[in-house]
N, C-alpha and C. Protein backbone atom coordinates (compact mmCIF):
# COMPACT_ATOMS: atom_id res chain seq x y z
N UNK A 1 0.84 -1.17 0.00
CA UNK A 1 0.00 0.00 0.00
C UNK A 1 0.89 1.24 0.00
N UNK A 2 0.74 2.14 -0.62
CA UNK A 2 1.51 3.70 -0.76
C UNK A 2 0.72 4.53 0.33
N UNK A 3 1.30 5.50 0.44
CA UNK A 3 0.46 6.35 1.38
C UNK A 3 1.19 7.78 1.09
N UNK A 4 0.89 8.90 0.39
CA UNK A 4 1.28 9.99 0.30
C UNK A 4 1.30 10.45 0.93
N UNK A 5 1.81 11.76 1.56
CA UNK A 5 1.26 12.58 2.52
C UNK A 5 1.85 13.77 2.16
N UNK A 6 1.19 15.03 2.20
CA UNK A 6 1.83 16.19 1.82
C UNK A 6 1.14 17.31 2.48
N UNK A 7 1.80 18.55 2.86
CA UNK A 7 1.11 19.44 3.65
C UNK A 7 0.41 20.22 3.16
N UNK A 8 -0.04 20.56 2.29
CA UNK A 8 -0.69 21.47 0.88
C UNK A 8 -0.92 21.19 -0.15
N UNK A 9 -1.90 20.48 -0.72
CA UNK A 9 -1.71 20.26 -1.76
C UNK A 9 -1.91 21.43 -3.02
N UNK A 10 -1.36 21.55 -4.56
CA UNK A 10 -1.41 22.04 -5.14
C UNK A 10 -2.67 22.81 -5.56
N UNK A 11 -3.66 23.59 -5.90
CA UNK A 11 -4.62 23.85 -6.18
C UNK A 11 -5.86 23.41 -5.27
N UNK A 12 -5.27 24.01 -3.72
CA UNK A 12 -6.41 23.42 -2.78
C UNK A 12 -6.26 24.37 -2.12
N UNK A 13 -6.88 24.74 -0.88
CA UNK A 13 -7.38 25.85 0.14
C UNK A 13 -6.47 25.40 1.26
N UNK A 14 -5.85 23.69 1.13
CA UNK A 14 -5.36 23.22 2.44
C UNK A 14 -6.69 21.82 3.03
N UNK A 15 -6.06 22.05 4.05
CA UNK A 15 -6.82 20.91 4.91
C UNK A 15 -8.44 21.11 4.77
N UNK A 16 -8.84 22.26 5.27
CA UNK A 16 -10.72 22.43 5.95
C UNK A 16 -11.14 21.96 3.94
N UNK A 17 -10.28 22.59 2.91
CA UNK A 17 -10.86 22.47 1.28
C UNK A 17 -10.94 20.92 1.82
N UNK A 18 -10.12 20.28 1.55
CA UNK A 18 -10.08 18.74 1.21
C UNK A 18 -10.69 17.99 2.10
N UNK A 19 -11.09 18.41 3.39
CA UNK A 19 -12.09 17.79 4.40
C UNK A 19 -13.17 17.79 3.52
N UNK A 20 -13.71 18.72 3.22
CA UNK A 20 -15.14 18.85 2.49
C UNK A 20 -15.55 17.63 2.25
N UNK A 21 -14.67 17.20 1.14
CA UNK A 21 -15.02 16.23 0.15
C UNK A 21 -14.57 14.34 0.47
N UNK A 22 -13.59 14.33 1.66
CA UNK A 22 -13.11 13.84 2.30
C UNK A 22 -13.53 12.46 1.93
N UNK A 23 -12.98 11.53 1.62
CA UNK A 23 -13.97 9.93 1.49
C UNK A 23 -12.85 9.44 3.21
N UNK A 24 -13.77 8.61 4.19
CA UNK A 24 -12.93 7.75 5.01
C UNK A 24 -13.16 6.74 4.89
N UNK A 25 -11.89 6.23 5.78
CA UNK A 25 -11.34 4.78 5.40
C UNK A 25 -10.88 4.67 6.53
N UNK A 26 -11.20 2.96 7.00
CA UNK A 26 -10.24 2.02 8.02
C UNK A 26 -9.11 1.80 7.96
N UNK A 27 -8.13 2.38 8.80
CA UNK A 27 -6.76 2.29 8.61
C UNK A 27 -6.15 1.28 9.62
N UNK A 28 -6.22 0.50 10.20
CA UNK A 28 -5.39 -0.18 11.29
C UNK A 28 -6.08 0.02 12.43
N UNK A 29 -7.68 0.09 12.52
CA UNK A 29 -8.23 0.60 13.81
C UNK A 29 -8.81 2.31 13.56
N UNK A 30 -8.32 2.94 12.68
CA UNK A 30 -8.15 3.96 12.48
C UNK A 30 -9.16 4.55 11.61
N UNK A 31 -10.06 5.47 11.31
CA UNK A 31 -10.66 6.15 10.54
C UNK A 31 -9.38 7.63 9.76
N UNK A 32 -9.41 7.14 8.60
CA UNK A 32 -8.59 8.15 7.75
C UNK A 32 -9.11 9.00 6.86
N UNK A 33 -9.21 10.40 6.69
CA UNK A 33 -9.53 11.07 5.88
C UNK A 33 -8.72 11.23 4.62
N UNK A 34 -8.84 10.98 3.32
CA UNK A 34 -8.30 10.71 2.35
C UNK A 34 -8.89 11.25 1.22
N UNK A 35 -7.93 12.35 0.47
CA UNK A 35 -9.17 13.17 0.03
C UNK A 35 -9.43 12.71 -1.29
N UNK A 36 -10.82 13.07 -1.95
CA UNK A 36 -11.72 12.85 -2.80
C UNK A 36 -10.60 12.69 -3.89
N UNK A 37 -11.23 11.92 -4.92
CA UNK A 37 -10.58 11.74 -6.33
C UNK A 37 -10.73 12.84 -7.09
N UNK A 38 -12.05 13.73 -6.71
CA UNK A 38 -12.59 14.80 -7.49
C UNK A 38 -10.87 15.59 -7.16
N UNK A 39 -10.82 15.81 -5.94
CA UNK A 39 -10.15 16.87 -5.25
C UNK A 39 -8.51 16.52 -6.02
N UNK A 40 -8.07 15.16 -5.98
CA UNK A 40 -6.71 14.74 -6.38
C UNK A 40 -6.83 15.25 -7.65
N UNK A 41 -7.66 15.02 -8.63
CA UNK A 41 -7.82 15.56 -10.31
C UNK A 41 -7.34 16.87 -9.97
N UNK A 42 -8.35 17.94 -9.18
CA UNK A 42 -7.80 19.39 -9.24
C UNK A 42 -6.27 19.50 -8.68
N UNK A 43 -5.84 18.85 -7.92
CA UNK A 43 -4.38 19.49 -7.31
C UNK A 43 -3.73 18.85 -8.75
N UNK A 44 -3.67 17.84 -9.09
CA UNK A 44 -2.61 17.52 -10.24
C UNK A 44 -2.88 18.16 -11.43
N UNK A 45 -3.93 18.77 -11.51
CA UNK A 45 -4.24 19.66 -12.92
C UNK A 45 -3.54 20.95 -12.79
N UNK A 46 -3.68 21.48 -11.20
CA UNK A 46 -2.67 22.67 -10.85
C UNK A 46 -1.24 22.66 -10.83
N UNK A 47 -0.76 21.42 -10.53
CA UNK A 47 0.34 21.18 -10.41
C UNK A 47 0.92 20.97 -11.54
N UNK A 48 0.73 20.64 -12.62
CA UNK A 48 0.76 20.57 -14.31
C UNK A 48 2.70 20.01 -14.40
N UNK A 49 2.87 18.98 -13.33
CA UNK A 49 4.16 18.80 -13.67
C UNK A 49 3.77 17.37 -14.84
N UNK A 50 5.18 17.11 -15.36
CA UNK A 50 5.17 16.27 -16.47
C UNK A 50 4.15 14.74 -15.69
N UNK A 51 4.86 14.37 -14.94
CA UNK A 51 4.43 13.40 -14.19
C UNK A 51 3.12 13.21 -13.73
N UNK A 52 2.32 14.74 -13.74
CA UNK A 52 1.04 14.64 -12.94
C UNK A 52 -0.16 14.74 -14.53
N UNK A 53 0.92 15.02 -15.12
CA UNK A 53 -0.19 14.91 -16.48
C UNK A 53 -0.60 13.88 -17.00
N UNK A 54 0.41 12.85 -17.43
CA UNK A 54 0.92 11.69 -17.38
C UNK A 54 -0.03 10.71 -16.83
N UNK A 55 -0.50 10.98 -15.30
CA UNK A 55 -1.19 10.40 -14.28
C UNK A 55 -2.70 10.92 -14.86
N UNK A 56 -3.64 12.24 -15.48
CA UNK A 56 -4.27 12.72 -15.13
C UNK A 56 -5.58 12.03 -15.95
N UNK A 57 -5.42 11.71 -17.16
CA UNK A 57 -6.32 11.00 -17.77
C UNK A 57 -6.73 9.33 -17.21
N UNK A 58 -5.80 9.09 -16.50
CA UNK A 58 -6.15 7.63 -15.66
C UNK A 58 -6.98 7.95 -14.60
N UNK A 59 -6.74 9.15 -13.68
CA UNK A 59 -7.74 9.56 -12.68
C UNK A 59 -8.71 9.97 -12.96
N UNK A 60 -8.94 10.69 -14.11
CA UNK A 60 -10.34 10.98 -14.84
C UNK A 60 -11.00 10.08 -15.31
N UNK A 61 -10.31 9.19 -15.83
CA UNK A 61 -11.36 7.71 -15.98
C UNK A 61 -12.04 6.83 -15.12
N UNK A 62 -11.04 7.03 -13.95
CA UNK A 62 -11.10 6.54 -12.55
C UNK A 62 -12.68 6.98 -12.37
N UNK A 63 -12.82 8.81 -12.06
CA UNK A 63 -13.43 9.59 -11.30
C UNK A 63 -14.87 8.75 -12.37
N UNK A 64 -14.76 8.87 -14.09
CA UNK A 64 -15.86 8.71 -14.04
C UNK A 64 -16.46 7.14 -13.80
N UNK A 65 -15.66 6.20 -14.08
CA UNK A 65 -16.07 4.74 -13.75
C UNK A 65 -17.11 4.88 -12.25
N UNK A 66 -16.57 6.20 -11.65
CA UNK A 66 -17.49 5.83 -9.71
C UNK A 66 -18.84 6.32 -9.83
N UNK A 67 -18.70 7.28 -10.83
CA UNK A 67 -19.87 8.10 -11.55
C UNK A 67 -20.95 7.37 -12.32
């Protein structure tokens, strides 16, 4: 399992933005806030590095398969 973690993400307000939309999850006993796929699309669209572009049409397919 990966687990990112970053203090800001790119094209977000911060923490209270990405709570909003927040999906949780069982972590080891644990309830984890992990933010929305909607929300990951916008930070990597802001972030427009080679790598996140790369990534961005797989998460959009992602987002709509849940849709």
């Amino acid at each position: 399992m990966e687990l990112d973690i970053t203090r800001r993400l790119s094209g977000t307000d911060g923490y209270e933005d990405l709570q909003r939309g927040a999906e949780y999850q069982a972590l080891q006993g644990l309830q984890i806030a992990i933010a929305s796929l909607a929300d990951i699309i916008r930070s990597e669209t802001a972030a427009r590095g080679a790598k996140d572009l790369a990534t961005l049409l797989q998460l959009r397919a992602a987002l709509e398969r849940r849709q």
